[in-house]
C-alpha atoms as a PDB file:
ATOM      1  CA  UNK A   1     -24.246  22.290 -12.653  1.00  0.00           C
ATOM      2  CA  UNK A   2     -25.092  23.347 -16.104  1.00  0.00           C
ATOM      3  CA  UNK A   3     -28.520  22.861 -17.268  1.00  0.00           C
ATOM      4  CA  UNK A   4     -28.181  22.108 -20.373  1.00  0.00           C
ATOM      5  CA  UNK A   5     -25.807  19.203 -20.336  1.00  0.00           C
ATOM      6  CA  UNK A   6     -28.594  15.732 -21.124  1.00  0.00           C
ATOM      7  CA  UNK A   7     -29.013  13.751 -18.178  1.00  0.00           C
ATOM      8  CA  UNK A   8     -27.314  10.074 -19.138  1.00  0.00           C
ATOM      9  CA  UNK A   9     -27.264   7.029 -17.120  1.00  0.00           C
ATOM     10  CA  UNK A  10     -24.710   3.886 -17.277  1.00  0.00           C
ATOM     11  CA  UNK A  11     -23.972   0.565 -15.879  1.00  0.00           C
ATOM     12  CA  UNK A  12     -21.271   0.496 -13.211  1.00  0.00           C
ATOM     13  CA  UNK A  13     -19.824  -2.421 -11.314  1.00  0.00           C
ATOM     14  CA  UNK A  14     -19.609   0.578  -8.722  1.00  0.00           C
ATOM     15  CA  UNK A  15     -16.781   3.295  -7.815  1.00  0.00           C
ATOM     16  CA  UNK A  16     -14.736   1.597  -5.657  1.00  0.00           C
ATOM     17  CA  UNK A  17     -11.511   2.826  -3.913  1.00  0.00           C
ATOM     18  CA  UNK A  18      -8.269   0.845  -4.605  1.00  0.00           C
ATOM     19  CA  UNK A  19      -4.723   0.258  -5.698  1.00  0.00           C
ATOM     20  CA  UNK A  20      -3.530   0.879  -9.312  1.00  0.00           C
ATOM     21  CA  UNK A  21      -2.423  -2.953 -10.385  1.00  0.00           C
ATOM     22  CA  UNK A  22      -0.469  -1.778 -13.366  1.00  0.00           C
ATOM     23  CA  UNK A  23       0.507   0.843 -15.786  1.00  0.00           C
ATOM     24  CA  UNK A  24       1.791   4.546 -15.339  1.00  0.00           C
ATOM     25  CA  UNK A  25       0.085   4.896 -11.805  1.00  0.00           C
ATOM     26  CA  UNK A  26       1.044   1.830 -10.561  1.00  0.00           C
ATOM     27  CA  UNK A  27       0.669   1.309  -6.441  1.00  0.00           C
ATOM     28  CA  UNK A  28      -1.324   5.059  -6.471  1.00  0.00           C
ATOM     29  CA  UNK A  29      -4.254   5.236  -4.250  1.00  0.00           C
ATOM     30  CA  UNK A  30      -7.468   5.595  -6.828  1.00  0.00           C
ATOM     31  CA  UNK A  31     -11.094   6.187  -6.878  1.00  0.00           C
ATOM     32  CA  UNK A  32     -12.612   3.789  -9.986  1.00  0.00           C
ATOM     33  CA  UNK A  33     -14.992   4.675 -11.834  1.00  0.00           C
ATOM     34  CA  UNK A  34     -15.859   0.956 -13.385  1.00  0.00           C
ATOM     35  CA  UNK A  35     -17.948   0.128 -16.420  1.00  0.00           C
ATOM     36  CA  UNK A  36     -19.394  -3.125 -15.408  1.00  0.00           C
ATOM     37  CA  UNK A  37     -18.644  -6.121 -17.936  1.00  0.00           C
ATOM     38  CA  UNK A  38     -21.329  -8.442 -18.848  1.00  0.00           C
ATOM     39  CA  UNK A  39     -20.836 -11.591 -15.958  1.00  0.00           C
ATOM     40  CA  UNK A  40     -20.965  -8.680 -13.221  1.00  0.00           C
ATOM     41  CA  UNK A  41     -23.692  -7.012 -10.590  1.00  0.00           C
ATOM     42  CA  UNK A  42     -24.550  -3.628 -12.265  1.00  0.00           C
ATOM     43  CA  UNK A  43     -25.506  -0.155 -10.990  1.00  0.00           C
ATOM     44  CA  UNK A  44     -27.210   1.851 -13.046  1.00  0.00           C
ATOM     45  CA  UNK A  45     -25.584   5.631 -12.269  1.00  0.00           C
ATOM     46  CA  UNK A  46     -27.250   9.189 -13.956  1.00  0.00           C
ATOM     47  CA  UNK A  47     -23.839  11.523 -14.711  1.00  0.00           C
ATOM     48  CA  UNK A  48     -24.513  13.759 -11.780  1.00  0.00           C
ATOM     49  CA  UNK A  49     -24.707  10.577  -9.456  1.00  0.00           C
ATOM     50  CA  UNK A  50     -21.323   9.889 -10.501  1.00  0.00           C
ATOM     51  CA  UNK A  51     -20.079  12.949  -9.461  1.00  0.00           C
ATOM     52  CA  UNK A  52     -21.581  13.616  -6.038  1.00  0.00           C
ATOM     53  CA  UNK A  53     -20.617   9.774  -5.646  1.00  0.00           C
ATOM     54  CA  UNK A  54     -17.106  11.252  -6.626  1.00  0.00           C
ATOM     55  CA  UNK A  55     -17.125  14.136  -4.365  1.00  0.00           C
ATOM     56  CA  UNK A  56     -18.750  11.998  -1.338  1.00  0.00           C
ATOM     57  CA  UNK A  57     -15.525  10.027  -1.645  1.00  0.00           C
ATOM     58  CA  UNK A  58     -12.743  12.383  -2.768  1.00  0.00           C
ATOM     59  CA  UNK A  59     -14.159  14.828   0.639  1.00  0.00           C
ATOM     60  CA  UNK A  60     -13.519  11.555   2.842  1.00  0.00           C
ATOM     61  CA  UNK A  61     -10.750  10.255   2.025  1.00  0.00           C
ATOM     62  CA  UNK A  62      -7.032  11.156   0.183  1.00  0.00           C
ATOM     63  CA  UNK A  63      -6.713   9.805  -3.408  1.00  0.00           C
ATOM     64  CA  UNK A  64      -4.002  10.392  -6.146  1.00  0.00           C
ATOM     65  CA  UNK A  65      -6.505  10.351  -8.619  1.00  0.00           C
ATOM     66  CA  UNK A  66      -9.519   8.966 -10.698  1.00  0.00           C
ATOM     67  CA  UNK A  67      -9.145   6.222 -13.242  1.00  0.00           C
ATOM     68  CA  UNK A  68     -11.825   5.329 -16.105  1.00  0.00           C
ATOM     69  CA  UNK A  69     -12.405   1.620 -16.535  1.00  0.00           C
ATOM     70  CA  UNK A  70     -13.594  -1.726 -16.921  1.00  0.00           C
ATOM     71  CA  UNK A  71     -15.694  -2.779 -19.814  1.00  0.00           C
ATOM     72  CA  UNK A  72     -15.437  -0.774 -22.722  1.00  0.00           C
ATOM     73  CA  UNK A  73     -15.478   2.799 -21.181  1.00  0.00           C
ATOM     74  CA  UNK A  74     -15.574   4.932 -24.284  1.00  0.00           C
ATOM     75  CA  UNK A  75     -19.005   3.362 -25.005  1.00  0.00           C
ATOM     76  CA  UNK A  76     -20.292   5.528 -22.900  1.00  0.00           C
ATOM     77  CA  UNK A  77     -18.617   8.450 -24.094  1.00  0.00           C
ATOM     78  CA  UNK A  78     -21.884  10.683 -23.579  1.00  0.00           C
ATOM     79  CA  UNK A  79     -22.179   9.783 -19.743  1.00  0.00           C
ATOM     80  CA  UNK A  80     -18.503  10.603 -19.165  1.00  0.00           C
ATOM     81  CA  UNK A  81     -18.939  14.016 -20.702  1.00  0.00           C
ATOM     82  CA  UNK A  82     -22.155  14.979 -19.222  1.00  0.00           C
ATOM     83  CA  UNK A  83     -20.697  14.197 -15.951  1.00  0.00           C
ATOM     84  CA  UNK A  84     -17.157  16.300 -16.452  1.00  0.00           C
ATOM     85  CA  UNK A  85     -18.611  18.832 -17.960  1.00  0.00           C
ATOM     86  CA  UNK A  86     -21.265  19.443 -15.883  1.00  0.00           C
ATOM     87  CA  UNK A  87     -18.557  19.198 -13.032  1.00  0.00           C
ATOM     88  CA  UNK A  88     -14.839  19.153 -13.044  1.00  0.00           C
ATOM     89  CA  UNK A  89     -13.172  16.930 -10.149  1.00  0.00           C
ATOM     90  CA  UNK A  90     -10.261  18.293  -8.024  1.00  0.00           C
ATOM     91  CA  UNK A  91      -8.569  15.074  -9.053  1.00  0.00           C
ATOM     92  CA  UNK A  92      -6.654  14.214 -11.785  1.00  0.00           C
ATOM     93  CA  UNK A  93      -8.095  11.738 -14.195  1.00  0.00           C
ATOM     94  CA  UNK A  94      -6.912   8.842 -16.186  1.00  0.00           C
ATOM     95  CA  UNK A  95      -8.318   6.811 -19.116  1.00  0.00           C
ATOM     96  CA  UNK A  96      -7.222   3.346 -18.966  1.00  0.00           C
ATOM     97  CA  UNK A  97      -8.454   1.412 -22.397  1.00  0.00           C
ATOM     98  CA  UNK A  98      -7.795  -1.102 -24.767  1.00  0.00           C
ATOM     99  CA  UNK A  99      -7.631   1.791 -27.275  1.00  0.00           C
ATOM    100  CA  UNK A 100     -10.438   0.212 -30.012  1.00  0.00           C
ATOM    101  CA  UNK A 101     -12.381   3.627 -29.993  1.00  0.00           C
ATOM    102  CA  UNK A 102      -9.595   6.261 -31.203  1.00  0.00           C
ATOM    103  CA  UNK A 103     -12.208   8.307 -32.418  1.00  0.00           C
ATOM    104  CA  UNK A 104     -13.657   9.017 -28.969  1.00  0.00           C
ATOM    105  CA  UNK A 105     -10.931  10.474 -27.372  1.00  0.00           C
ATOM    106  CA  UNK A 106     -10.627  14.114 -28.798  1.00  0.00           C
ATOM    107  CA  UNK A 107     -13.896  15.291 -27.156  1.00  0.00           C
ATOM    108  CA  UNK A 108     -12.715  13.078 -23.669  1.00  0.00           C
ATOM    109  CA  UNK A 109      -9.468  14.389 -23.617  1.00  0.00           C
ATOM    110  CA  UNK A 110      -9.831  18.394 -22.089  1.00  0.00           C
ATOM    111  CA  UNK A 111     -10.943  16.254 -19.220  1.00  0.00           C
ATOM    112  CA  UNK A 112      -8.295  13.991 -18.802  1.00  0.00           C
ATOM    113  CA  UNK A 113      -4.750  13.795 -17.500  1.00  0.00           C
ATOM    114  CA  UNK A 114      -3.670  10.762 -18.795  1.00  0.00           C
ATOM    115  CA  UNK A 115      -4.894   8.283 -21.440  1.00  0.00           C
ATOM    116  CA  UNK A 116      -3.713   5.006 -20.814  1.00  0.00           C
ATOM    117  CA  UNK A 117      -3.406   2.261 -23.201  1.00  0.00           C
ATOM    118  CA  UNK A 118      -3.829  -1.402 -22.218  1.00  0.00           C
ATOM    119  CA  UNK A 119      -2.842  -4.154 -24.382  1.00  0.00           C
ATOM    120  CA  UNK A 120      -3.178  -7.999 -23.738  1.00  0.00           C
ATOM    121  CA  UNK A 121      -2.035  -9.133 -27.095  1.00  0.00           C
ATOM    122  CA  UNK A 122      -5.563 -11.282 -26.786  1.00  0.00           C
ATOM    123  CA  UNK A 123      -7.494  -9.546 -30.463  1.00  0.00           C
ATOM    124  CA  UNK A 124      -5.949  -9.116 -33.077  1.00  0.00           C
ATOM    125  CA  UNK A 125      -3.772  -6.912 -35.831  1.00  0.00           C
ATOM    126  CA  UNK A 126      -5.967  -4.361 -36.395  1.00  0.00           C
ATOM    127  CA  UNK A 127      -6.778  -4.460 -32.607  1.00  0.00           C
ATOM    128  CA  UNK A 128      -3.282  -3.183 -32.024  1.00  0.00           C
ATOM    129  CA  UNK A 129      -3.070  -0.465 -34.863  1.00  0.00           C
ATOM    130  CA  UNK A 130      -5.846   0.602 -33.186  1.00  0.00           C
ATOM    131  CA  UNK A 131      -4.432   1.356 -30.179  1.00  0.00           C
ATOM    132  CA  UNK A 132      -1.650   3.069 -31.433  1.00  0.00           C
ATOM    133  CA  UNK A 133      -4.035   5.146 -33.029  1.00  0.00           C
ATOM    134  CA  UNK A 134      -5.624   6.007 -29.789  1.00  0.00           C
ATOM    135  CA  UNK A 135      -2.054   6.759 -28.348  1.00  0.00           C
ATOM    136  CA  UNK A 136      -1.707   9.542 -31.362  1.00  0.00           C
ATOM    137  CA  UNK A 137      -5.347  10.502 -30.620  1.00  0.00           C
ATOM    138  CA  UNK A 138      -4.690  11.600 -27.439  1.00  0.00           C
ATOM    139  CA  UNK A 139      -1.101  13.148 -27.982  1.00  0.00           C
ATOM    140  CA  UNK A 140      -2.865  15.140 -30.643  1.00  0.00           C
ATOM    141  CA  UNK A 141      -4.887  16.615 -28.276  1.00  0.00           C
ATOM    142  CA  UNK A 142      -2.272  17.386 -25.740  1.00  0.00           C
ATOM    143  CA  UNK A 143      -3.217  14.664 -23.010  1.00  0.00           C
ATOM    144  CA  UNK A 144      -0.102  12.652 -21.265  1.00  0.00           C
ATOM    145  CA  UNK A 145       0.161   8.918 -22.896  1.00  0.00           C
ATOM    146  CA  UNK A 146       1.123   5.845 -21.427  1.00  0.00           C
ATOM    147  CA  UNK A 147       1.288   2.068 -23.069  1.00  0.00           C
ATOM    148  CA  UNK A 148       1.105  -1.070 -20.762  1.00  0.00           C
ATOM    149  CA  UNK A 149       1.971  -3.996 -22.460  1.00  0.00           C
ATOM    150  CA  UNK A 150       0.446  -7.350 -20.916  1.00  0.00           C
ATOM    151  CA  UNK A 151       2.684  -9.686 -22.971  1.00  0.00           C
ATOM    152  CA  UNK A 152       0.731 -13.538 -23.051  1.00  0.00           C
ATOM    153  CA  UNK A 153       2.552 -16.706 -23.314  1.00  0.00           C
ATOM    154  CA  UNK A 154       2.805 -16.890 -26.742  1.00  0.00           C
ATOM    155  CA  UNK A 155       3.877 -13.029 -27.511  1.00  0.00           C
ATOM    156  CA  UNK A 156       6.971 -13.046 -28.845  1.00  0.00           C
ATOM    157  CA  UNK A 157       9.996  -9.982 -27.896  1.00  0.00           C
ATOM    158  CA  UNK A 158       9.895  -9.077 -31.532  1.00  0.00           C
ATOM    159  CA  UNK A 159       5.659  -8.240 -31.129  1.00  0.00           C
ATOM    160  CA  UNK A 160       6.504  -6.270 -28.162  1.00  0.00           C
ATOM    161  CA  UNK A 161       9.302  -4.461 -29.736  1.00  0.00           C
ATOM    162  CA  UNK A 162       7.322  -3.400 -33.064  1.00  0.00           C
ATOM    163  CA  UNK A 163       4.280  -1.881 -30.836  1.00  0.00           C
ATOM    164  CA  UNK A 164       7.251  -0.238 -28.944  1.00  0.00           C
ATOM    165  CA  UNK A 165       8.671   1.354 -32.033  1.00  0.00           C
ATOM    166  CA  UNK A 166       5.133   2.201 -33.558  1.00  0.00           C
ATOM    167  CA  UNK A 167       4.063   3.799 -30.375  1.00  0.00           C
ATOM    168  CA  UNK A 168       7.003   5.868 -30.220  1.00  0.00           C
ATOM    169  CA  UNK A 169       6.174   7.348 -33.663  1.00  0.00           C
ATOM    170  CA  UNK A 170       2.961   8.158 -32.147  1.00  0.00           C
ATOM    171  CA  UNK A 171       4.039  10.071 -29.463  1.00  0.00           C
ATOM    172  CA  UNK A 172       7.269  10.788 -28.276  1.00  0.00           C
ATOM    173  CA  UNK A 173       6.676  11.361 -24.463  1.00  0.00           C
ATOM    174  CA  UNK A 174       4.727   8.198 -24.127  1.00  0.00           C
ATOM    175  CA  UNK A 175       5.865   6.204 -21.047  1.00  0.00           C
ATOM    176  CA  UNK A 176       5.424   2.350 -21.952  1.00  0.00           C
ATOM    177  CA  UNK A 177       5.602  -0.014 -18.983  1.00  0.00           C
ATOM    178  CA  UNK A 178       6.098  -3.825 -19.819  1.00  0.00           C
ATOM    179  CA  UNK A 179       4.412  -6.304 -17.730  1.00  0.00           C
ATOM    180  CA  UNK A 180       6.138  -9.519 -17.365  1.00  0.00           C
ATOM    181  CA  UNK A 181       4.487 -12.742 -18.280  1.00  0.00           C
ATOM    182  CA  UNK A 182       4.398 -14.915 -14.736  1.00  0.00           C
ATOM    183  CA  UNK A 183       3.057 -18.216 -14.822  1.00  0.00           C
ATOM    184  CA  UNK A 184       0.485 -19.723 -12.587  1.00  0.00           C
ATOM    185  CA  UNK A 185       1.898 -20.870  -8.899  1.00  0.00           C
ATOM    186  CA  UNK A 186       5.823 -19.011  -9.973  1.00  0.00           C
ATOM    187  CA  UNK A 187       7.218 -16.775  -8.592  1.00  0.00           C
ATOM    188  CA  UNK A 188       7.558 -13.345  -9.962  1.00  0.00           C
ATOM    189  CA  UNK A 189      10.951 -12.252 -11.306  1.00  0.00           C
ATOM    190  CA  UNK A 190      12.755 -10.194 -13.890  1.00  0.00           C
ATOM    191  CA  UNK A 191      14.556 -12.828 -15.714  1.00  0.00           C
ATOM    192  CA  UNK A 192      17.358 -12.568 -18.309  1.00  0.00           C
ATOM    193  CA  UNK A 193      14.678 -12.195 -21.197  1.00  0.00           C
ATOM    194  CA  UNK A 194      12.997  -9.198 -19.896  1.00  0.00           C
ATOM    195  CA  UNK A 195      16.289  -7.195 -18.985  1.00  0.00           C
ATOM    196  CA  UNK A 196      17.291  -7.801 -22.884  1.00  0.00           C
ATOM    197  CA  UNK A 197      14.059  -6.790 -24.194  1.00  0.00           C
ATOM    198  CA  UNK A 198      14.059  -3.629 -21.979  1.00  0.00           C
ATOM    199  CA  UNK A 199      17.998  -3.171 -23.211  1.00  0.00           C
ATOM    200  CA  UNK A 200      16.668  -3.345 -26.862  1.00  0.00           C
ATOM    201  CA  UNK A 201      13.016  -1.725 -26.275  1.00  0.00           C
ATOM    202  CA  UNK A 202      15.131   1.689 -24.889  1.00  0.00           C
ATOM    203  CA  UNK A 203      17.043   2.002 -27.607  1.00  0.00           C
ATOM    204  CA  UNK A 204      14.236   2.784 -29.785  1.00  0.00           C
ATOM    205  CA  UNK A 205      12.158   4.690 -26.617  1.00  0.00           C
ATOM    206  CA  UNK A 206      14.236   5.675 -23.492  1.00  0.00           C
ATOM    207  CA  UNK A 207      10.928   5.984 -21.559  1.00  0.00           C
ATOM    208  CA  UNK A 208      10.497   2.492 -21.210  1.00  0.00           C
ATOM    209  CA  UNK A 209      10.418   0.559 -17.840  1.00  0.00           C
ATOM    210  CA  UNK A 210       9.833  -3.051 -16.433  1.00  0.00           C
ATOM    211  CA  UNK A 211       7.287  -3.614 -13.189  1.00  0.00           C
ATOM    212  CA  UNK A 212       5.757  -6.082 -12.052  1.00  0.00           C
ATOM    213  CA  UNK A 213       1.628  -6.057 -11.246  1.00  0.00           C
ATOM    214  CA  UNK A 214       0.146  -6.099  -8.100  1.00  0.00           C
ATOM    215  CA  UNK A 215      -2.220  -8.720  -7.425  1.00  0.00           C
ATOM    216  CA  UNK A 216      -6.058  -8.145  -5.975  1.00  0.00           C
ATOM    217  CA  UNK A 217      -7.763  -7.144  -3.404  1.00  0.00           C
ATOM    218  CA  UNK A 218      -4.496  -4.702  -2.716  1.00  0.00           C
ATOM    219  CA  UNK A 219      -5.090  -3.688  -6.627  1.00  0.00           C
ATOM    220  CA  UNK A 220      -8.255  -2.998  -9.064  1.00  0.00           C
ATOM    221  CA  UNK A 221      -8.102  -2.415 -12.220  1.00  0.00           C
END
């Protein structure tokens, strides 16, 4: 440990073990490190709980990797560094955010193997320039991107299409996944409409893929 790194604390809804529901990593075995949201049980962790917590786990059991979480996780940006700098897991490490705090992620990123971006189409305009900023944030500072679109109801192909396009003029390499809308109670399938968004969404950026999510317990996120 290095002495000099403050001692920070943060509220966690835990660091649970589980399935990747979506995104990049999809179906890989994770350790989550979860910033807890307002309507859930909290436990307040120092940075060097996290990690022995971290290397408890990671000595017991096999993961793929460690994802970042939950509720706003660059809000803490000081606890995350204290912690990975005062130790660096074996593990590789993803970011998954909503990408509203671009400006945190060049001191994050040395510590990261992925940042990825998660949007619900649920905010608003500048909500999504935002995240595309955050995707050029991080490919700026040499960390892997991904974008995971979450399409709603009411998001139309040509929405998902534009982020695609603005994205790829972010970075190049990023791998974007598209999420299927599924209804309540039907059952999940890659219809006509998706297939021709995918045709038209590869045309602009080959990397590009369809998958559906996995549903809890088998998946946190």
């Amino acid at each position: 440990m290095t002495g000099s790194i403050p001692m920070t604390a943060a509220a966690l809804a835990g660091v649970p073990a589980g399935v990747q529901a979506q995104g990049a990593w999809i179906g890989r075995r994770q350790l989550f490190v979860r910033f807890a949201g307002e309507a859930e049980t909290a436990t307040m962790y120092t940075s060097n709980a996290l990690i022995r917590e971290i290397d408890r786990q990671s000595g017991r059991s096999k993961f793929h990797s460690i994802v970042i979480g939950g509720r706003d996780p660059l809000a803490n940006l000081p606890f995350l560094l204290a912690a990975f700098e005062a130790s660096k897991p074996a593990l590789p490490v993803m970011l998954d955010t909503d990408g509203q705090r671009p400006e945190a992620i060049a001191p994050l990123a040395p510590h990261l193997t992925l940042t990825q971006v998660t949007v619900d189409f649920s905010g608003s305009d500048t909500g999504l320039t935002l995240a595309i900023e955050t995707l050029a944030a991080a490919a700026r500072a040499g960390c892997a991107t991904a974008l995971v679109l979450c399409p709603r109801e009411d998001t139309s192909d040509g929405q998902l299409l534009r982020l695609i396009e603005q994205a790829h003029g972010a970075s190049v390499s990023v791998q974007v996944v598209i999420h299927p809308t599924v209804a309540p109670g039907e059952t999940p399938q890659l219809d006509r409409r998706w297939a021709t968004v995918l045709e038209q969404a590869m045309s602009t950026h080959p990397d590009t893929r369809l998958a559906l999510r996995l549903s809890p317990p088998a998946g946190l996120r």
